[in-house]
PDB file of N, CA and C in Angstrom:
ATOM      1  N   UNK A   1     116.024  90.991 120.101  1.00  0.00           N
ATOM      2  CA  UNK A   1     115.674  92.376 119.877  1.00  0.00           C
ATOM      3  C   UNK A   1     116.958  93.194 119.808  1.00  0.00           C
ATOM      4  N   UNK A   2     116.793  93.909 119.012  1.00  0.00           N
ATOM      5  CA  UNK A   2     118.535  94.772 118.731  1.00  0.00           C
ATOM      6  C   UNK A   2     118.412  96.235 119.753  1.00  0.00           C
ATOM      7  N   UNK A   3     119.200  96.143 120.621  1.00  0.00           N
ATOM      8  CA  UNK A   3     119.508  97.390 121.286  1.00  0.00           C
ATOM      9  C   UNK A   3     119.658  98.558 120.653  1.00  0.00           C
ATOM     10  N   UNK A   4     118.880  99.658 120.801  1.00  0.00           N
ATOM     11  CA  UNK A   4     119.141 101.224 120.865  1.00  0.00           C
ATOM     12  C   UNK A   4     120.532 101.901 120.314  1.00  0.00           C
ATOM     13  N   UNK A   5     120.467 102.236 119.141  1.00  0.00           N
ATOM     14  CA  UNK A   5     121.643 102.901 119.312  1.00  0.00           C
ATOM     15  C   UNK A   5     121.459 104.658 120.028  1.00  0.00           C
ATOM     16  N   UNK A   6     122.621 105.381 120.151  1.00  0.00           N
ATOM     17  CA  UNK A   6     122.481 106.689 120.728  1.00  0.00           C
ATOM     18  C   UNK A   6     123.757 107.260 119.375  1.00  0.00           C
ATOM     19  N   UNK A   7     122.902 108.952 119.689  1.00  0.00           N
ATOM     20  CA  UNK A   7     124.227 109.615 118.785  1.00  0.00           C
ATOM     21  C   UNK A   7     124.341 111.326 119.832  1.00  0.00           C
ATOM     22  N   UNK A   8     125.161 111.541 120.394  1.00  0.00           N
ATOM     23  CA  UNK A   8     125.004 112.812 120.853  1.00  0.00           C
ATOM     24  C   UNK A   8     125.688 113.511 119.967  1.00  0.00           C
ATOM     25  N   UNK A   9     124.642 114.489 119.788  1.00  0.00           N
ATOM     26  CA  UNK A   9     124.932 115.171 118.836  1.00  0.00           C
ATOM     27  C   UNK A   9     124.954 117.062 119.588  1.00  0.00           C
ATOM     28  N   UNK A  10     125.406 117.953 118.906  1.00  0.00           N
ATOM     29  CA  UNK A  10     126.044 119.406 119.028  1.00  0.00           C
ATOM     30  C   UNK A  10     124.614 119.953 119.212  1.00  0.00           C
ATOM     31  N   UNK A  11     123.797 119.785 118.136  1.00  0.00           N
ATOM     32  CA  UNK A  11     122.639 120.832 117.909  1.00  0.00           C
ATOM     33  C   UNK A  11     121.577 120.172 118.696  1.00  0.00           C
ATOM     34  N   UNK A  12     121.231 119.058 118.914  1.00  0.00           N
ATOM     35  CA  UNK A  12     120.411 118.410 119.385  1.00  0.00           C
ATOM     36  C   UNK A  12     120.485 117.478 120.689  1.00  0.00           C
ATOM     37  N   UNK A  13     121.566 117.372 121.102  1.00  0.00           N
ATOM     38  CA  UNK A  13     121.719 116.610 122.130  1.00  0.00           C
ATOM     39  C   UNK A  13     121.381 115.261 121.429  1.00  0.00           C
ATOM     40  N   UNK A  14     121.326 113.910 122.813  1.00  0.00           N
ATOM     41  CA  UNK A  14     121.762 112.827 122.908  1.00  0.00           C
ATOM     42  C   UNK A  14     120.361 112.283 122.039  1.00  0.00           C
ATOM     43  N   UNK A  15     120.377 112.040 121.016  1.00  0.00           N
ATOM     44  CA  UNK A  15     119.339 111.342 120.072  1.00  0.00           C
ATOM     45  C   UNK A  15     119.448 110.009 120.048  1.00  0.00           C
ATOM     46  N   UNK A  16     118.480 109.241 118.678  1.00  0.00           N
ATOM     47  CA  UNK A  16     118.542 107.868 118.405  1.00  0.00           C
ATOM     48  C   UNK A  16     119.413 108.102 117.369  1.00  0.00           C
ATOM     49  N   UNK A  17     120.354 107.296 117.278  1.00  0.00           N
ATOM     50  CA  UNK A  17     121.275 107.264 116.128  1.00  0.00           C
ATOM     51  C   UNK A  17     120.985 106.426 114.909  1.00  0.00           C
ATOM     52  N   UNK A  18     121.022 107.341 113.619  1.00  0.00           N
ATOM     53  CA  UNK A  18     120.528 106.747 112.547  1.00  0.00           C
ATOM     54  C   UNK A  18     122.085 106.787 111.299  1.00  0.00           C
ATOM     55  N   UNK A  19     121.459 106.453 110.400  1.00  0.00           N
ATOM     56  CA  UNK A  19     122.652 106.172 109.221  1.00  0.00           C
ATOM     57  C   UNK A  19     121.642 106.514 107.871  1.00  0.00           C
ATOM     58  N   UNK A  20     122.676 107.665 107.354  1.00  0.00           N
ATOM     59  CA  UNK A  20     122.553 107.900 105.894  1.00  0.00           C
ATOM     60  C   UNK A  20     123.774 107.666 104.800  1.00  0.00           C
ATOM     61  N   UNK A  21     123.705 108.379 103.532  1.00  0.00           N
ATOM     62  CA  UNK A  21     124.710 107.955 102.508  1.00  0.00           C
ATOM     63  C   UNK A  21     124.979 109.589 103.055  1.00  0.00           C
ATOM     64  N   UNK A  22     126.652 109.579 102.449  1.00  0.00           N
ATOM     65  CA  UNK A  22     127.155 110.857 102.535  1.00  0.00           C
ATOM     66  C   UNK A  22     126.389 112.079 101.613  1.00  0.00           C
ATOM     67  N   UNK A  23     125.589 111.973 100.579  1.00  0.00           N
ATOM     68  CA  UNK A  23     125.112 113.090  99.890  1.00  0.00           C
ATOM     69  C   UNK A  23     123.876 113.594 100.523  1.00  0.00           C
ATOM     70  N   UNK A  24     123.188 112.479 101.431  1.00  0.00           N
ATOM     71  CA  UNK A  24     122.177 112.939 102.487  1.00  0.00           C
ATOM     72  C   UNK A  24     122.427 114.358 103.796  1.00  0.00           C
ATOM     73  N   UNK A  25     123.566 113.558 103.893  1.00  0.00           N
ATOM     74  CA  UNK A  25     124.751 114.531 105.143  1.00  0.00           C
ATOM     75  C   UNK A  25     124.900 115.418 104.492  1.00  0.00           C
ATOM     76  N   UNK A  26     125.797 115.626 103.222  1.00  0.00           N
ATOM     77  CA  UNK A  26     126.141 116.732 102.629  1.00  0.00           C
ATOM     78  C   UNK A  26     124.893 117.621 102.904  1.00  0.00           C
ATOM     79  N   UNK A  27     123.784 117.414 102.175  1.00  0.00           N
ATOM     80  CA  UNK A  27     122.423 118.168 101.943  1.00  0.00           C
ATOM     81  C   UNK A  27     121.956 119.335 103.431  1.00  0.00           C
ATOM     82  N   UNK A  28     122.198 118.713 104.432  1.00  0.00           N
ATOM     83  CA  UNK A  28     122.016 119.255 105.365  1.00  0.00           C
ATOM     84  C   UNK A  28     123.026 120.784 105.373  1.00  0.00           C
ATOM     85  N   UNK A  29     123.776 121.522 105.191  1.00  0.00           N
ATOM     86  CA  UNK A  29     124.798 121.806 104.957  1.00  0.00           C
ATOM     87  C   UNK A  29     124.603 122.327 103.855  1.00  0.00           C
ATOM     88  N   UNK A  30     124.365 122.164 102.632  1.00  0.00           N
ATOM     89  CA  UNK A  30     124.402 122.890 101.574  1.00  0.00           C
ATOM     90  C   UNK A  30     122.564 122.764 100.955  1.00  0.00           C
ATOM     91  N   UNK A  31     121.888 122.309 101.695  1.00  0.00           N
ATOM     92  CA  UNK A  31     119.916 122.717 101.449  1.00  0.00           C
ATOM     93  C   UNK A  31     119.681 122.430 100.182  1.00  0.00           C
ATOM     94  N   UNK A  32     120.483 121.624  99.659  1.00  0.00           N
ATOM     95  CA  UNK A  32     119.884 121.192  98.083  1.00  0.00           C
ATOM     96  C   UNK A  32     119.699 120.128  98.254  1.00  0.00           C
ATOM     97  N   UNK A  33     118.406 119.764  97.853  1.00  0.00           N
ATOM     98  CA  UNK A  33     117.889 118.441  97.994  1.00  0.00           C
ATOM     99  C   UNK A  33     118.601 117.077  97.059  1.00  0.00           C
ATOM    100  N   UNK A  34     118.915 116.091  97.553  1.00  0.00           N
ATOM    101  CA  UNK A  34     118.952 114.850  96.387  1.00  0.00           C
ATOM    102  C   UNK A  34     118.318 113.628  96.521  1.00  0.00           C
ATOM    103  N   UNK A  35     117.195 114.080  97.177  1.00  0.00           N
ATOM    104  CA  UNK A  35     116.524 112.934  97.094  1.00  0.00           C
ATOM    105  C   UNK A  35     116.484 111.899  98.383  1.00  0.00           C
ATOM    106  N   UNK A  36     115.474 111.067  98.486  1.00  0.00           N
ATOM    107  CA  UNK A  36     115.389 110.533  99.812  1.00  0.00           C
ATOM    108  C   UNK A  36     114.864 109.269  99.901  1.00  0.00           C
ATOM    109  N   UNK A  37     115.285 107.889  99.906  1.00  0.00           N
ATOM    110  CA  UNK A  37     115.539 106.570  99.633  1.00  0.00           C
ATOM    111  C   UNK A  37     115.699 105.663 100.942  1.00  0.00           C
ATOM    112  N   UNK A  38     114.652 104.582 101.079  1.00  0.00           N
ATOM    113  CA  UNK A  38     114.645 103.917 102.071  1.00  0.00           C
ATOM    114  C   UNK A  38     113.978 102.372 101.704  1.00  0.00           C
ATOM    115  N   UNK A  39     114.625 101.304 102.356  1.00  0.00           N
ATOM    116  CA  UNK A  39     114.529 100.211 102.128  1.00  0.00           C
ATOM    117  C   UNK A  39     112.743  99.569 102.227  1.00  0.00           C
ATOM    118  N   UNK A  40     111.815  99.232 100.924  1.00  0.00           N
ATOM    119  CA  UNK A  40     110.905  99.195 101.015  1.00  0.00           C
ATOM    120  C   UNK A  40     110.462  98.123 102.115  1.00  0.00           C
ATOM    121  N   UNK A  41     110.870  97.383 102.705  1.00  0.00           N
ATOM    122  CA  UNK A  41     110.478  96.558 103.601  1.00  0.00           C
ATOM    123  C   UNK A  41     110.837  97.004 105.436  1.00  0.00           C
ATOM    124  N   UNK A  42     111.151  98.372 105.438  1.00  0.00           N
ATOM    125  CA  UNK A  42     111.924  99.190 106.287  1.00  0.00           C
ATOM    126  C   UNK A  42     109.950  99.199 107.161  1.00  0.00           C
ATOM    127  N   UNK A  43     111.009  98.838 108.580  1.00  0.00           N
ATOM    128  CA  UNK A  43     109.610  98.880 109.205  1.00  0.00           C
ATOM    129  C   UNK A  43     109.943  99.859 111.152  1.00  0.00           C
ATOM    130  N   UNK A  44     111.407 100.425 110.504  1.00  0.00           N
ATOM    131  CA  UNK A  44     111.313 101.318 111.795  1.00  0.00           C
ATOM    132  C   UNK A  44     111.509 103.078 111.472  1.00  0.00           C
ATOM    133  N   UNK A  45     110.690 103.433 112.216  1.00  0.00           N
ATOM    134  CA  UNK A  45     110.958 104.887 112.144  1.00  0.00           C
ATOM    135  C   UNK A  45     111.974 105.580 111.463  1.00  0.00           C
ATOM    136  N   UNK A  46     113.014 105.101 111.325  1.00  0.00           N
ATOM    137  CA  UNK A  46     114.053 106.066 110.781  1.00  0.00           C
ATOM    138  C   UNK A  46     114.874 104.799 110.395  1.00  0.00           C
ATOM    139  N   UNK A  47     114.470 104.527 109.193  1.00  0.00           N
ATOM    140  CA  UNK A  47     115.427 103.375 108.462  1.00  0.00           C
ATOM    141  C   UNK A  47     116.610 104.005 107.812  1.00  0.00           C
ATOM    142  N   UNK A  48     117.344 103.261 107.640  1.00  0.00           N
ATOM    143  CA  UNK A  48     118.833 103.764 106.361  1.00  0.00           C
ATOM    144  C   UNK A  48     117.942 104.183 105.409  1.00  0.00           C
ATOM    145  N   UNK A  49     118.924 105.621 104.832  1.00  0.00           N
ATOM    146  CA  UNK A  49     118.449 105.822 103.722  1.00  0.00           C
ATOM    147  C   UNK A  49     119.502 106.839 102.836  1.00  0.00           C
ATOM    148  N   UNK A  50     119.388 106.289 101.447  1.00  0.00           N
ATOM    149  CA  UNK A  50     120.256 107.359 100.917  1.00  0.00           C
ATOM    150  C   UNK A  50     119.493 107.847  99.417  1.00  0.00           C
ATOM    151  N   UNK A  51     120.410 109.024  99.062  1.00  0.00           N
ATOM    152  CA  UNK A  51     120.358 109.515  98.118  1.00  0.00           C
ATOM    153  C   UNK A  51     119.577 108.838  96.084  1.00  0.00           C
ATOM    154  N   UNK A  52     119.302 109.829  95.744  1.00  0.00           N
ATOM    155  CA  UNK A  52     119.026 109.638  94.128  1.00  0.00           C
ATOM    156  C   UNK A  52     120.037 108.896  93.483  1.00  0.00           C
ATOM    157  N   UNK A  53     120.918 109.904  93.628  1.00  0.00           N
ATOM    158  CA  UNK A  53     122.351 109.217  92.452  1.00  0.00           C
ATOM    159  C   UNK A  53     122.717 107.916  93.473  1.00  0.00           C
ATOM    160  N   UNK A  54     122.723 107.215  94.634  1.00  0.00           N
ATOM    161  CA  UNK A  54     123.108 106.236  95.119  1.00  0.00           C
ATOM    162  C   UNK A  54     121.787 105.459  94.451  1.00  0.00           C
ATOM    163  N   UNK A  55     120.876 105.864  95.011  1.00  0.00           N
ATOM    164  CA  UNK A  55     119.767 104.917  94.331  1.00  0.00           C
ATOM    165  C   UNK A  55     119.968 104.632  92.851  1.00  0.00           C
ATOM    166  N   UNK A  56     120.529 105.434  91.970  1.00  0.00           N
ATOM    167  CA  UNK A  56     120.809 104.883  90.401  1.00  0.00           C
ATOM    168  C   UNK A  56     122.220 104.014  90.315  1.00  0.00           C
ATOM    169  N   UNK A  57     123.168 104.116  91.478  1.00  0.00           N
ATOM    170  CA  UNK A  57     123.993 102.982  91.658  1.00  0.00           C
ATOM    171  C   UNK A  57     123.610 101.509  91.893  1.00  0.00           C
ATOM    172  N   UNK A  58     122.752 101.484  93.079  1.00  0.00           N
ATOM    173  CA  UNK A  58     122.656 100.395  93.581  1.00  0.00           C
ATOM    174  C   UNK A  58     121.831 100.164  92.436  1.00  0.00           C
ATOM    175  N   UNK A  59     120.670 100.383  91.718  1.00  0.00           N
ATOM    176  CA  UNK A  59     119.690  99.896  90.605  1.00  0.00           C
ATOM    177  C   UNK A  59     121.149  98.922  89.560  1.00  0.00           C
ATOM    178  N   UNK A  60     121.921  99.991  89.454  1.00  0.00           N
ATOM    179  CA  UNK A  60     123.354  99.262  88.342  1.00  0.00           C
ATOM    180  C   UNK A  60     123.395  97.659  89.326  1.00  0.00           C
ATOM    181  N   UNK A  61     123.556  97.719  89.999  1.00  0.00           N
ATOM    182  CA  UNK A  61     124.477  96.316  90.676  1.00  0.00           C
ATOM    183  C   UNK A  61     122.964  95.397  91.060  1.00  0.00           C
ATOM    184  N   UNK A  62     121.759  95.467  90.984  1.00  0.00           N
ATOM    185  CA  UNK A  62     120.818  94.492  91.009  1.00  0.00           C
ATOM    186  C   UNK A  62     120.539  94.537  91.888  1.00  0.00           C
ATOM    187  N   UNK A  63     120.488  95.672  92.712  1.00  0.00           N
ATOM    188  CA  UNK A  63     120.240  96.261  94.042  1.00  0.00           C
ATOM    189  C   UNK A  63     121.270  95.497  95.428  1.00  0.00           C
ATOM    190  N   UNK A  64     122.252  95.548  94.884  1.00  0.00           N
ATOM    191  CA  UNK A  64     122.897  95.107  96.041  1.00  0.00           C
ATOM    192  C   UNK A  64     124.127  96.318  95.832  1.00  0.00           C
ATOM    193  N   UNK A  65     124.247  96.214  97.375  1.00  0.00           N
ATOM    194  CA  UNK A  65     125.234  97.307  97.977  1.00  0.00           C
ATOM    195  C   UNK A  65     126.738  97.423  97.863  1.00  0.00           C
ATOM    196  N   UNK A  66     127.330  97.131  96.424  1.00  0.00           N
ATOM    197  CA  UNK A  66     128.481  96.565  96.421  1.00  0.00           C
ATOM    198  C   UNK A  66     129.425  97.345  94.835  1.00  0.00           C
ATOM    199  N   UNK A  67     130.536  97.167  94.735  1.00  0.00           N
ATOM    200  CA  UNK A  67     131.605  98.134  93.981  1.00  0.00           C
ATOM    201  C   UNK A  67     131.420  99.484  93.751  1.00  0.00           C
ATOM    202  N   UNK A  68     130.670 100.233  93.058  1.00  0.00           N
ATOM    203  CA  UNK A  68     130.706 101.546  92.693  1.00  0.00           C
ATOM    204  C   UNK A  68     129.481 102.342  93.603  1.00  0.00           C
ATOM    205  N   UNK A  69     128.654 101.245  93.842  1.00  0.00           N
ATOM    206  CA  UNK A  69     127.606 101.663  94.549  1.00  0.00           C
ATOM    207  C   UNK A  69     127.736 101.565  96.132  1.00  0.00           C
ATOM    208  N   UNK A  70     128.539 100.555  96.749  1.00  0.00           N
ATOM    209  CA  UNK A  70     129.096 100.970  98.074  1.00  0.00           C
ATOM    210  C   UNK A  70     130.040 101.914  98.042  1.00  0.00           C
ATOM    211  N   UNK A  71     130.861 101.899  97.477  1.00  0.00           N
ATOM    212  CA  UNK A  71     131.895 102.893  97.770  1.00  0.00           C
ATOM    213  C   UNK A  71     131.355 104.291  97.742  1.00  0.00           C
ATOM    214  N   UNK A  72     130.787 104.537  96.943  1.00  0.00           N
ATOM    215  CA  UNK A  72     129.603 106.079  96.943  1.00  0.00           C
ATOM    216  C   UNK A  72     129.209 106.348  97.828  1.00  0.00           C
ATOM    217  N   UNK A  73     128.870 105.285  98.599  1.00  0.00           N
ATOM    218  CA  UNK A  73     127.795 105.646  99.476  1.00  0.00           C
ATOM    219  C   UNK A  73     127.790 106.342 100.661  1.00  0.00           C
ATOM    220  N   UNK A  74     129.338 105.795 101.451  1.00  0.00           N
ATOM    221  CA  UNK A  74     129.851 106.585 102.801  1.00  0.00           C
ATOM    222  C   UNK A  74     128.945 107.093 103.844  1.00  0.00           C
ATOM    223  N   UNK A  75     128.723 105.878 104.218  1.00  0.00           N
ATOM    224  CA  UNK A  75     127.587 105.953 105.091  1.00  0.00           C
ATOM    225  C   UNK A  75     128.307 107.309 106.041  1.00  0.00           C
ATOM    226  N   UNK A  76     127.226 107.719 107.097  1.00  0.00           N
ATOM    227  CA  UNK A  76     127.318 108.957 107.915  1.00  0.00           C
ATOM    228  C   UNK A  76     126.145 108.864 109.348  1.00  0.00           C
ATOM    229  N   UNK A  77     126.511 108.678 109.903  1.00  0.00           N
ATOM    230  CA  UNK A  77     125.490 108.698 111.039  1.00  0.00           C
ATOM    231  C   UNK A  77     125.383 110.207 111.615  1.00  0.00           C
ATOM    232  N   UNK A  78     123.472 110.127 111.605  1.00  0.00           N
ATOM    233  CA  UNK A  78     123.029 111.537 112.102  1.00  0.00           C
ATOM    234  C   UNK A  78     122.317 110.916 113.416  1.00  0.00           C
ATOM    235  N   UNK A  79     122.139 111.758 114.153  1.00  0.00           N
ATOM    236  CA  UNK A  79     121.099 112.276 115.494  1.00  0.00           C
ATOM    237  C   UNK A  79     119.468 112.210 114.639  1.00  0.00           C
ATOM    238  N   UNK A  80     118.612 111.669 115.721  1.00  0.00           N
ATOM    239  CA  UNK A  80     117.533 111.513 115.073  1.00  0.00           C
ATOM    240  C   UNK A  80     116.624 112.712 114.207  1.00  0.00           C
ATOM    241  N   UNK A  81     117.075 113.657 115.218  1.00  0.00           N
ATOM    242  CA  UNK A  81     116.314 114.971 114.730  1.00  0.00           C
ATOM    243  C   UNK A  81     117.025 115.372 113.347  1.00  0.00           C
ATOM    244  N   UNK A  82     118.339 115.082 113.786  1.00  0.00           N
ATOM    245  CA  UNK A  82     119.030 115.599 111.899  1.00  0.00           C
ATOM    246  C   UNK A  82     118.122 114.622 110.580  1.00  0.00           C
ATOM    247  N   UNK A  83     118.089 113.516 111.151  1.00  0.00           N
ATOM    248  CA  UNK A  83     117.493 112.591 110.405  1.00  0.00           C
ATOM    249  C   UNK A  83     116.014 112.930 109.380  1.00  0.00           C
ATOM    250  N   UNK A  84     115.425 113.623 110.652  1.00  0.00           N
ATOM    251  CA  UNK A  84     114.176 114.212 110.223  1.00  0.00           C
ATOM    252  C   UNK A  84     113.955 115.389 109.344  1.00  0.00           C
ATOM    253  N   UNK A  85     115.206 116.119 109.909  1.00  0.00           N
ATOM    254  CA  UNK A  85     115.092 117.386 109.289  1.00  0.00           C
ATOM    255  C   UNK A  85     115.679 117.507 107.706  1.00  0.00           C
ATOM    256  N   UNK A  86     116.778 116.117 107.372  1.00  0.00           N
ATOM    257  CA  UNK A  86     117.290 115.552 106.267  1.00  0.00           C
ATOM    258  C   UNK A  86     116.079 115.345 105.147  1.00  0.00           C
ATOM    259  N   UNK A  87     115.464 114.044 105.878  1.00  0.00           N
ATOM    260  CA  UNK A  87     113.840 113.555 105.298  1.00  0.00           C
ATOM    261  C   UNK A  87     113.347 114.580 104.819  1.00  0.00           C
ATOM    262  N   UNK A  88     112.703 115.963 105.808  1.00  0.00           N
ATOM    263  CA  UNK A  88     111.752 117.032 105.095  1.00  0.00           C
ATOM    264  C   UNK A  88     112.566 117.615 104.392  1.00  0.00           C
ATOM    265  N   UNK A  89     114.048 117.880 104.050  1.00  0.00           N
ATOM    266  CA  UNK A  89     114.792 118.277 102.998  1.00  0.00           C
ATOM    267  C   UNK A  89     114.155 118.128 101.622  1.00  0.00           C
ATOM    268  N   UNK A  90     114.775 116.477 101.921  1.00  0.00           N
ATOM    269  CA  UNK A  90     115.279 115.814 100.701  1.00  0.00           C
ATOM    270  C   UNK A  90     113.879 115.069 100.130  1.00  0.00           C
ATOM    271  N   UNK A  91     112.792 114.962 100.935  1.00  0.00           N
ATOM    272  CA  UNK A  91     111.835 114.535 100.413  1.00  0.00           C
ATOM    273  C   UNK A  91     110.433 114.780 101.340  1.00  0.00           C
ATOM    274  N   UNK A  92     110.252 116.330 100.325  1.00  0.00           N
ATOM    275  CA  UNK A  92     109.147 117.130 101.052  1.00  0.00           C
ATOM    276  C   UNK A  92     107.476 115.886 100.661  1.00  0.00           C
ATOM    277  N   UNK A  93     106.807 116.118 101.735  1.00  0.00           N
ATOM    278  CA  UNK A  93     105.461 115.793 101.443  1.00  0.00           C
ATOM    279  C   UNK A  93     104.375 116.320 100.909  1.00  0.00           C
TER     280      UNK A  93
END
């Protein structure tokens, strides 16, 4: 079983620590949505997830995470609540 990560975070205090692509992060910060992408076999609450234009990278490379499409990506770890509040951003219901 994989241990807990933690992220203490400024606005929210000591959360579950999650991981996005940097244009997810950006979004928070500048409220323009780009979209909101998560691994279809993703079976925990707050899976990795990134962006549109990353998602039209990784589609280039055969869905694997690698040259133009990793390097884009710059992962970013948020606090769970940022996580959430990213999600209803970037991909309202």
């Amino acid at each position: 079983m994989e241990k807990s990560r933690s992220a203490q975070c400024d606005q929210h205090g000591l959360q579950p620590a999650t991981f996005v692509c940097q244009h997810i992060a950006a979004s928070l910060v500048s409220r323009k949505p780009v979209g909101f992408f998560w691994p279809a076999e993703a079976t925990e609450e707050r899976p990795d997830a990134w962006c549109f234009a990353c998602n039209e990278r990784v589609k280039l490379t055969g869905g694997e995470w690698a040259g133009e499409a990793e390097a884009s990506l710059g992962v970013r770890l948020l606090c769970g609540a940022c996580y959430d509040d990213a999600r209803a951003l970037n991909f309202p219901r």
